[in-house]
PDB file of N, CA and C in Angstrom:
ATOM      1  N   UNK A   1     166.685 -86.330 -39.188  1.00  0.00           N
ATOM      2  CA  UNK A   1     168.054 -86.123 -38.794  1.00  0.00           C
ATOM      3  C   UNK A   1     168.901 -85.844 -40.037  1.00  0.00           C
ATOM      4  N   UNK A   2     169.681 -84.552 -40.131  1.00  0.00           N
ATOM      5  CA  UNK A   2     170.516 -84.292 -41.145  1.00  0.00           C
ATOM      6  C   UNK A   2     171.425 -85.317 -41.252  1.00  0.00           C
ATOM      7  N   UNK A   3     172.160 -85.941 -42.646  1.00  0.00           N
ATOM      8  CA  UNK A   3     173.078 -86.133 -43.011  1.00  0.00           C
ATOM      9  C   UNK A   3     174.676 -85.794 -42.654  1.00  0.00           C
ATOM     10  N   UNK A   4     175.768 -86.508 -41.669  1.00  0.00           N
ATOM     11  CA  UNK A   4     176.760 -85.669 -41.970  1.00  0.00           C
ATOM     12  C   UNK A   4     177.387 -85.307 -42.903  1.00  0.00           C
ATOM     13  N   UNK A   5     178.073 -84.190 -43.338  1.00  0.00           N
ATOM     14  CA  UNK A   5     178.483 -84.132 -44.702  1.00  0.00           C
ATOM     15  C   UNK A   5     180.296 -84.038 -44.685  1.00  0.00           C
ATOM     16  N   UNK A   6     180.759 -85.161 -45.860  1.00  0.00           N
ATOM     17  CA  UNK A   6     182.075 -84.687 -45.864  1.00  0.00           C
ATOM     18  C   UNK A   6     182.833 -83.327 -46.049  1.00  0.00           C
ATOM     19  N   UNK A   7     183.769 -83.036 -45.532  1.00  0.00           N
ATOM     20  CA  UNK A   7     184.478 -81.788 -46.398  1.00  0.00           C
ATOM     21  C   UNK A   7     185.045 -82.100 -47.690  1.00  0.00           C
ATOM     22  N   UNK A   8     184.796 -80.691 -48.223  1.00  0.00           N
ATOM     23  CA  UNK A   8     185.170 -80.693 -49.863  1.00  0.00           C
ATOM     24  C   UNK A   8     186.777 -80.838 -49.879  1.00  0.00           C
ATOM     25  N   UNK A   9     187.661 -81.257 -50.461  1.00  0.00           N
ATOM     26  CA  UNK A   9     189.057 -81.368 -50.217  1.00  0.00           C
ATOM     27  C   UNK A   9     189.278 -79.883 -51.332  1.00  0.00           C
ATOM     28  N   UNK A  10     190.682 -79.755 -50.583  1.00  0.00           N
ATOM     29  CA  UNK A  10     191.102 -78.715 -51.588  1.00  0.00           C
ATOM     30  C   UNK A  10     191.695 -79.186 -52.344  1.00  0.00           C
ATOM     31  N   UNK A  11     191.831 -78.307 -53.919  1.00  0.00           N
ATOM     32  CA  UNK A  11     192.194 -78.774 -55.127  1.00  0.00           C
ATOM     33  C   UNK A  11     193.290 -77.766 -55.859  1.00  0.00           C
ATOM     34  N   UNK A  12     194.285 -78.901 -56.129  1.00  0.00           N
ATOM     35  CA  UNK A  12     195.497 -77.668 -56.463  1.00  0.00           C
ATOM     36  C   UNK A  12     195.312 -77.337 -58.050  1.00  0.00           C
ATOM     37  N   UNK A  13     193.934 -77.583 -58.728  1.00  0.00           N
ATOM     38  CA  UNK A  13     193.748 -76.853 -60.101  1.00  0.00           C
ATOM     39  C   UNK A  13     191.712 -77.538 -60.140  1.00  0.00           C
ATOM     40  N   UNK A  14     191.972 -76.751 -61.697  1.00  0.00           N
ATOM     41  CA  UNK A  14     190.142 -76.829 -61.871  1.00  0.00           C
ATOM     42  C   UNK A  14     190.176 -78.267 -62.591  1.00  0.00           C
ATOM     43  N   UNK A  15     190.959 -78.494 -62.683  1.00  0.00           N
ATOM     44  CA  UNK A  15     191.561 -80.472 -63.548  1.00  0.00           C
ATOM     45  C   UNK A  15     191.220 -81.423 -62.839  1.00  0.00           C
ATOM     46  N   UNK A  16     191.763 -80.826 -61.825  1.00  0.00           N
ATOM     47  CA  UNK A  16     192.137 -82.045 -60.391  1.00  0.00           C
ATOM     48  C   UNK A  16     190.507 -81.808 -59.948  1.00  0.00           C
ATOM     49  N   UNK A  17     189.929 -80.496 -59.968  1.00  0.00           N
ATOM     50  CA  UNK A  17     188.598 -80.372 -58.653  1.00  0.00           C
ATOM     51  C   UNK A  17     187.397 -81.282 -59.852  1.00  0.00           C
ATOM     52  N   UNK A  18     187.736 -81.030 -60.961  1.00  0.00           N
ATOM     53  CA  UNK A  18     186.507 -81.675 -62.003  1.00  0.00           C
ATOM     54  C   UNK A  18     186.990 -83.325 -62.442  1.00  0.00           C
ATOM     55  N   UNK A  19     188.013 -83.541 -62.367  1.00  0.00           N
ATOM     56  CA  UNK A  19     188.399 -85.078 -62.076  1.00  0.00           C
ATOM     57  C   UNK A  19     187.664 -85.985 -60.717  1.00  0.00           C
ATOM     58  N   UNK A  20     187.938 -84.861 -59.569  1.00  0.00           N
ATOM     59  CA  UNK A  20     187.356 -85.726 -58.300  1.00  0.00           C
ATOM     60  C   UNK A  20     185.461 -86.070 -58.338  1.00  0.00           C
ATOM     61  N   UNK A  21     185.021 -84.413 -59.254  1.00  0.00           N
ATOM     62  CA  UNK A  21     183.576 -84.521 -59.148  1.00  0.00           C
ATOM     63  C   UNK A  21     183.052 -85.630 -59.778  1.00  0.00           C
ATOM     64  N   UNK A  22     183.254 -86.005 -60.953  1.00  0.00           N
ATOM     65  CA  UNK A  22     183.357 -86.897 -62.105  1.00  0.00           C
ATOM     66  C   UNK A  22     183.161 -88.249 -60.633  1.00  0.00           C
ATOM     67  N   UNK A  23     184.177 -88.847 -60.121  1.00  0.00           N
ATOM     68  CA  UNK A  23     183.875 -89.906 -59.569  1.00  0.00           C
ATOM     69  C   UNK A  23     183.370 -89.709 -58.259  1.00  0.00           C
ATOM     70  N   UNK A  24     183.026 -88.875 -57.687  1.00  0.00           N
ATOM     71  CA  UNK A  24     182.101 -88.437 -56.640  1.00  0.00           C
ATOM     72  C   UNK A  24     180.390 -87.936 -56.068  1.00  0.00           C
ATOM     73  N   UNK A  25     180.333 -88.457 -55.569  1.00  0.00           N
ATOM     74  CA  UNK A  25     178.552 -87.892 -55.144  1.00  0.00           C
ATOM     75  C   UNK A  25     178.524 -86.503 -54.501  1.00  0.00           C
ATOM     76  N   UNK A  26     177.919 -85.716 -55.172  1.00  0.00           N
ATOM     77  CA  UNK A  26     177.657 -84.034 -54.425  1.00  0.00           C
ATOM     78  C   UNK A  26     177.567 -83.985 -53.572  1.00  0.00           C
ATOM     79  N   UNK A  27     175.815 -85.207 -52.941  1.00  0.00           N
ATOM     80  CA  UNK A  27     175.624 -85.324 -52.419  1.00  0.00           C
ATOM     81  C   UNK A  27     176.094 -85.604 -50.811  1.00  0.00           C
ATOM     82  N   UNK A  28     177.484 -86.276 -51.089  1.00  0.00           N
ATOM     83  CA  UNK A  28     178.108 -86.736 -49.833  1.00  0.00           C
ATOM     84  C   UNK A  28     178.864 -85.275 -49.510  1.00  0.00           C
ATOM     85  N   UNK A  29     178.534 -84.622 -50.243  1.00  0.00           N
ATOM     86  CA  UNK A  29     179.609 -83.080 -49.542  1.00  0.00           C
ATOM     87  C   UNK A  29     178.771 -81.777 -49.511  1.00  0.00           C
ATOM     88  N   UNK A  30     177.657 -81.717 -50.481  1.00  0.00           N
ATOM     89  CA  UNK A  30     177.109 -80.559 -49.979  1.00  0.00           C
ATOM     90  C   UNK A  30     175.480 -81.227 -49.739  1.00  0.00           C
ATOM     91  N   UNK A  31     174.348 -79.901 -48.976  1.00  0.00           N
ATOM     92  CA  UNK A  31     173.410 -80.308 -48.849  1.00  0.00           C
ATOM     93  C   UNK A  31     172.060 -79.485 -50.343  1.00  0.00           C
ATOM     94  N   UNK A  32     172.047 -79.858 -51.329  1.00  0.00           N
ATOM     95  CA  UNK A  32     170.920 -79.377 -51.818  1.00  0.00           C
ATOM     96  C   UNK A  32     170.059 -78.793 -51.623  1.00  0.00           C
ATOM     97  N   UNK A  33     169.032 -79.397 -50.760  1.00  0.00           N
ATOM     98  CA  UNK A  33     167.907 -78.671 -50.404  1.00  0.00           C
ATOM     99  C   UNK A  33     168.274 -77.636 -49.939  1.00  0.00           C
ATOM    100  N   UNK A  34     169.256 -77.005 -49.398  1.00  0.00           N
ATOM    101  CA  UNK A  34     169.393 -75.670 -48.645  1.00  0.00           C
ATOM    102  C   UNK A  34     170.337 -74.703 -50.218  1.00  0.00           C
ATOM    103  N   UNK A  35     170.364 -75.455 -51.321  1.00  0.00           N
ATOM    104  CA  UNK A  35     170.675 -74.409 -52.436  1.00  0.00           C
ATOM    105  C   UNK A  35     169.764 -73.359 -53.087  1.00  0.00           C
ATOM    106  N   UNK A  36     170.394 -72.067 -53.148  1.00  0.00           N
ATOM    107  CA  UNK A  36     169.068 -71.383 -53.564  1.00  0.00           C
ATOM    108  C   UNK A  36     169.848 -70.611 -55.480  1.00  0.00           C
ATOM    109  N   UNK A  37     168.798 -70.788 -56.015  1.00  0.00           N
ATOM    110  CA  UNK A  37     169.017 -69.966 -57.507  1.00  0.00           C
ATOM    111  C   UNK A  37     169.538 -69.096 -57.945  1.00  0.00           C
ATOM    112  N   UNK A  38     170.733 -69.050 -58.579  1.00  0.00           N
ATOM    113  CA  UNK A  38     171.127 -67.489 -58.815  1.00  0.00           C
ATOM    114  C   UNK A  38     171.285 -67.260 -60.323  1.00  0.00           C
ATOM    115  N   UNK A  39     171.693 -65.952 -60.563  1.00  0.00           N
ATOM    116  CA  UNK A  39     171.917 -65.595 -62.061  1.00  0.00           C
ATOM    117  C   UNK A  39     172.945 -64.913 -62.083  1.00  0.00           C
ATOM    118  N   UNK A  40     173.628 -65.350 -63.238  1.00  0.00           N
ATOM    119  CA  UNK A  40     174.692 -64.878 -63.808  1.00  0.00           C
ATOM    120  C   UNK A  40     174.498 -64.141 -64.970  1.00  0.00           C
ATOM    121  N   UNK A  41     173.657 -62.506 -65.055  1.00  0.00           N
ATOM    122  CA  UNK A  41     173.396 -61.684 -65.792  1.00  0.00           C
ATOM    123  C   UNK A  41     174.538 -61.473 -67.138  1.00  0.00           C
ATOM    124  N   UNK A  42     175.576 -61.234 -66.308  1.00  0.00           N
ATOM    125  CA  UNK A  42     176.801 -60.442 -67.044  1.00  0.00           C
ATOM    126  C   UNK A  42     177.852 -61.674 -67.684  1.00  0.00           C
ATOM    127  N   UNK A  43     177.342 -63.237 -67.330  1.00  0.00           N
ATOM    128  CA  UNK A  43     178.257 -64.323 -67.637  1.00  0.00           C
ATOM    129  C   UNK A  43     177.981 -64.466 -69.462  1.00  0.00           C
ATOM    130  N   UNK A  44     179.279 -64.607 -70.107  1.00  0.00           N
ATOM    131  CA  UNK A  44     179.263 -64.772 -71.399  1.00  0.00           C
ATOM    132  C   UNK A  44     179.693 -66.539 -71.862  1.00  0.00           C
ATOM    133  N   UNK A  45     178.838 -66.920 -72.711  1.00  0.00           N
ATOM    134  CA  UNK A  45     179.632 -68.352 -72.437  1.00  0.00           C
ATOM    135  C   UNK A  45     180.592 -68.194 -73.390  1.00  0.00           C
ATOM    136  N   UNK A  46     181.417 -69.290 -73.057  1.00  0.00           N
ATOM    137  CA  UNK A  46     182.973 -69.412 -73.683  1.00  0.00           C
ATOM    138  C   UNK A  46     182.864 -69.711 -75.103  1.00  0.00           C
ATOM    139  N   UNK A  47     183.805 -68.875 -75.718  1.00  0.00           N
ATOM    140  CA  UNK A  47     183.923 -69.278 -77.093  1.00  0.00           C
ATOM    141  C   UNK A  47     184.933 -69.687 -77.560  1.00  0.00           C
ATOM    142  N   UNK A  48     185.340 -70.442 -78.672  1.00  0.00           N
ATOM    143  CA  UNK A  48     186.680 -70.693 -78.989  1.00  0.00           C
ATOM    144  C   UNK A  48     186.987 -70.626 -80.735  1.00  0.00           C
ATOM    145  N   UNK A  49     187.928 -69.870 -80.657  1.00  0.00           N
ATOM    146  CA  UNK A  49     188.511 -69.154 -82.337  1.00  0.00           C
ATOM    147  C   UNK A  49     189.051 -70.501 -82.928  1.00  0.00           C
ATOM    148  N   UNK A  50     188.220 -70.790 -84.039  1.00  0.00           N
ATOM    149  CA  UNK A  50     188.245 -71.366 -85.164  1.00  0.00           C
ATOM    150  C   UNK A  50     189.033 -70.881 -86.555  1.00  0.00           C
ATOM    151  N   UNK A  51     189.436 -71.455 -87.333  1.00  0.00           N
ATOM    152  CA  UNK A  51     190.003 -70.975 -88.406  1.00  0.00           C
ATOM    153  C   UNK A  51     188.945 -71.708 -89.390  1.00  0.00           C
ATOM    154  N   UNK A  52     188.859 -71.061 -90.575  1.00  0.00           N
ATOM    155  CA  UNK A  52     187.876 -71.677 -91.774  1.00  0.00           C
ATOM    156  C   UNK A  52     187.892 -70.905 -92.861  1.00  0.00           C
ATOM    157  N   UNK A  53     188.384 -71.932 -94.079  1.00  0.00           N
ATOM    158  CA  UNK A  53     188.220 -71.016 -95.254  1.00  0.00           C
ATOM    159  C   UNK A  53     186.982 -71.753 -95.796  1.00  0.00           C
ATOM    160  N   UNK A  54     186.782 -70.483 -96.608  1.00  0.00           N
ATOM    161  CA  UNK A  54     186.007 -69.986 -97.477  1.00  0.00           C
ATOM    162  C   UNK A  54     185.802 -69.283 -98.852  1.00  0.00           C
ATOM    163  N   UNK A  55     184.888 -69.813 -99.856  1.00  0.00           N
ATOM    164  CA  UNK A  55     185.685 -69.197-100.893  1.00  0.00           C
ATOM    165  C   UNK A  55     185.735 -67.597-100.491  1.00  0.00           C
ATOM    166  N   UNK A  56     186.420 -66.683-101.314  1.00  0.00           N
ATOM    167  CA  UNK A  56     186.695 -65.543-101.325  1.00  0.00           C
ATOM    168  C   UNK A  56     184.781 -64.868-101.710  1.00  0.00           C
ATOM    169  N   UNK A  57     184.503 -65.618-103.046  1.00  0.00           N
ATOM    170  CA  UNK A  57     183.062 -65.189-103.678  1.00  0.00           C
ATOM    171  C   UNK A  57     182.193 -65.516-102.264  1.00  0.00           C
ATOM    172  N   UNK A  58     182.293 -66.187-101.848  1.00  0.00           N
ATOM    173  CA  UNK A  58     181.178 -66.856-100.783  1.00  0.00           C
ATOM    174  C   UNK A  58     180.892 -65.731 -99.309  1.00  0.00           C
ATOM    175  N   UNK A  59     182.102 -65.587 -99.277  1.00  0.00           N
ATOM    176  CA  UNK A  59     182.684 -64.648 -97.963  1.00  0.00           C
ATOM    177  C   UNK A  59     182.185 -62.885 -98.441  1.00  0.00           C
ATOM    178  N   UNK A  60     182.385 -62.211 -99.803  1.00  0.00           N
ATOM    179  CA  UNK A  60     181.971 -61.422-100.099  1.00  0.00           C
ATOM    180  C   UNK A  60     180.307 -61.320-100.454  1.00  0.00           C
ATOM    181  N   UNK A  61     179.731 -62.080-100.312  1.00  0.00           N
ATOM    182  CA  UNK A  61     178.465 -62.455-100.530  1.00  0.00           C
ATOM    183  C   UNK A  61     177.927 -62.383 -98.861  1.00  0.00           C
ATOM    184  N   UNK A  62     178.582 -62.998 -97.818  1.00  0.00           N
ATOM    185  CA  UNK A  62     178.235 -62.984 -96.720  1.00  0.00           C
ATOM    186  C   UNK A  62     178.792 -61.420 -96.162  1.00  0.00           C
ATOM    187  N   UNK A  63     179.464 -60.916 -96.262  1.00  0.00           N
ATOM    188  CA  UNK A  63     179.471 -59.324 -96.156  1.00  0.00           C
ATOM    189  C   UNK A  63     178.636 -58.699 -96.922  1.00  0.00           C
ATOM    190  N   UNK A  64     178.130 -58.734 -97.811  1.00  0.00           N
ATOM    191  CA  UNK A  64     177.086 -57.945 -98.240  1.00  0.00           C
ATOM    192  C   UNK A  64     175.719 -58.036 -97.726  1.00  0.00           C
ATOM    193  N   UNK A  65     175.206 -58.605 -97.541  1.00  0.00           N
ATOM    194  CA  UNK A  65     174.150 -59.735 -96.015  1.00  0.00           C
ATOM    195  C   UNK A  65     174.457 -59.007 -94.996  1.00  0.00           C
ATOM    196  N   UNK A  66     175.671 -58.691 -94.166  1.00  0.00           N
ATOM    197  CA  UNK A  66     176.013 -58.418 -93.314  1.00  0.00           C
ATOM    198  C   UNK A  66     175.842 -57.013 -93.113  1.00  0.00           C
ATOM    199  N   UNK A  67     176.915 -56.305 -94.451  1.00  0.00           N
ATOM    200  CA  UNK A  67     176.358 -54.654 -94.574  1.00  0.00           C
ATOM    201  C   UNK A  67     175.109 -54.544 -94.461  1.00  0.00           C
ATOM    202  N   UNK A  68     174.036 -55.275 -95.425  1.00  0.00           N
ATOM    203  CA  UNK A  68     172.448 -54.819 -95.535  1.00  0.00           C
ATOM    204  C   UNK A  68     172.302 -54.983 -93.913  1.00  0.00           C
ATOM    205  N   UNK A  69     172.164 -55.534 -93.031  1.00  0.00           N
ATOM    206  CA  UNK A  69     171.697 -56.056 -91.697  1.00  0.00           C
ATOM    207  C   UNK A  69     172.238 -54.876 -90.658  1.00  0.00           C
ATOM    208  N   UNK A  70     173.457 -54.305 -90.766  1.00  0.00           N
ATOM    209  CA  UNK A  70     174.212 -53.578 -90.289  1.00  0.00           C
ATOM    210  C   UNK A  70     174.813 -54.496 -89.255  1.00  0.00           C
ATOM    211  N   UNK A  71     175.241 -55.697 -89.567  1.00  0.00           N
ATOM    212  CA  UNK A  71     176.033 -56.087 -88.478  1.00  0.00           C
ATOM    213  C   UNK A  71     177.693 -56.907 -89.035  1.00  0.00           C
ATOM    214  N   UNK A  72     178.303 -57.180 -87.706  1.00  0.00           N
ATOM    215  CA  UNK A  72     179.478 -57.376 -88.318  1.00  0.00           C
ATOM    216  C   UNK A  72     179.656 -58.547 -88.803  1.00  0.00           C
ATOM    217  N   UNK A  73     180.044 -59.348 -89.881  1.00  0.00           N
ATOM    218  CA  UNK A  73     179.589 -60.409 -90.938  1.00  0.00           C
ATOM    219  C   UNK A  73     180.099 -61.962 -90.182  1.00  0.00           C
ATOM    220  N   UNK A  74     181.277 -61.854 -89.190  1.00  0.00           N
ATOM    221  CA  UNK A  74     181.273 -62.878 -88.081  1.00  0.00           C
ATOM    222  C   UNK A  74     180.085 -63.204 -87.510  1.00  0.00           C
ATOM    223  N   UNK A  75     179.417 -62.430 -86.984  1.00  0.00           N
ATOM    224  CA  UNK A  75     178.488 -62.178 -86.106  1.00  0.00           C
ATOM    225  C   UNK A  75     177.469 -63.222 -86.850  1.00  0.00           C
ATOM    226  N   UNK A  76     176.977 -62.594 -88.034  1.00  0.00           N
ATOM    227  CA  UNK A  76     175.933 -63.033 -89.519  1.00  0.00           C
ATOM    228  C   UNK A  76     175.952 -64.667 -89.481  1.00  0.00           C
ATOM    229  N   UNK A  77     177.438 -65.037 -89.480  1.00  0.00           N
ATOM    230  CA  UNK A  77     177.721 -66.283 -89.493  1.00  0.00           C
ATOM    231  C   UNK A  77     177.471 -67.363 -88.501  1.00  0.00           C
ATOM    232  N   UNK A  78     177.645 -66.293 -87.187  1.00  0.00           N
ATOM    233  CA  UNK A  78     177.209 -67.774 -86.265  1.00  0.00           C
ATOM    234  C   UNK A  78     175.881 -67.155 -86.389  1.00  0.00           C
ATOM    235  N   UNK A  79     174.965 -66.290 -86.379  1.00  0.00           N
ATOM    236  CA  UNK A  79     173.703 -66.750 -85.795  1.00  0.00           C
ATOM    237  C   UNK A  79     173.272 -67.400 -86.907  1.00  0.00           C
ATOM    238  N   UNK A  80     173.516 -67.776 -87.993  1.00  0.00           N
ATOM    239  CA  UNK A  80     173.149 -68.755 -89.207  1.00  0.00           C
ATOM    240  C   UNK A  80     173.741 -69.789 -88.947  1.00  0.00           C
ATOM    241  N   UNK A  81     174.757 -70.214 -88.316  1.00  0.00           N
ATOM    242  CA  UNK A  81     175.410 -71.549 -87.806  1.00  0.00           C
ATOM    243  C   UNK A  81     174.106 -71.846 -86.643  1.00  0.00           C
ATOM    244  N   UNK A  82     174.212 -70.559 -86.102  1.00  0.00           N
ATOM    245  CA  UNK A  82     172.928 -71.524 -84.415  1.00  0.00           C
ATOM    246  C   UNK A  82     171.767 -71.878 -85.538  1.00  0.00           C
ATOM    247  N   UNK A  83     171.026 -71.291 -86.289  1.00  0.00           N
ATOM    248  CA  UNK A  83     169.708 -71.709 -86.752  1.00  0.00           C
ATOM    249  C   UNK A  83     170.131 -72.968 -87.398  1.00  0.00           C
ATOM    250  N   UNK A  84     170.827 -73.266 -87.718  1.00  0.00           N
ATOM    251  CA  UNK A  84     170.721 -74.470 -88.961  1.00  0.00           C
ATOM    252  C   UNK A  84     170.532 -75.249 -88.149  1.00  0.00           C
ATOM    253  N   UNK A  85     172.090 -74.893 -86.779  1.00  0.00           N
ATOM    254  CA  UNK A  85     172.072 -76.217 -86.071  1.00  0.00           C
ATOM    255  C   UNK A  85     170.641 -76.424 -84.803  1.00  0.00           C
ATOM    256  N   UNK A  86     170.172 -75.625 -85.014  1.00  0.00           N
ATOM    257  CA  UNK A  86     168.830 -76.062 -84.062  1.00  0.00           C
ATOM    258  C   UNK A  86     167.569 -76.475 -84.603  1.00  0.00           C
TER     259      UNK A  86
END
């Protein structure tokens, strides 16, 4: 015998809907087993602009890295930020 399931309440922001999830069971509102897999091909995850100095020598050193590679020297920087940090 299925579960009845509550209704999801409506939410007057994404604050309020991720506040309620936080102290709530999924479970009591949707049914799982009937979820099926999807992909989000074209989804970019979120980034957020940082400020950071650097020496001037350090930064021209990382553009030259960047020229040799042909890429743009931001770019250079995080994927050397992801390796370290993994």
């Amino acid at each position: 015998m299925k579960k009845k399931l509550k209704a999801i309440p409506q939410f007057a922001s994404g604050k309020e809907e991720k506040k309620f999830w936080v102290t709530h069971d999924s479970t009591e509102y949707l049914d799982w087993s009937a979820a099926k897999r999807v992909r989000f091909p074209k989804l970019k995850p979120s980034t957020e602009t940082i400020s950071l100095r650097l020496l001037q020598a350090l930064l021209e050193r990382i553009k030259i890295e960047a020229n040799k590679r042909d890429v743009p020297y931001q770019s250079l920087i995080k994927v050397w930020l992801s390796e370290k940090v993994s």
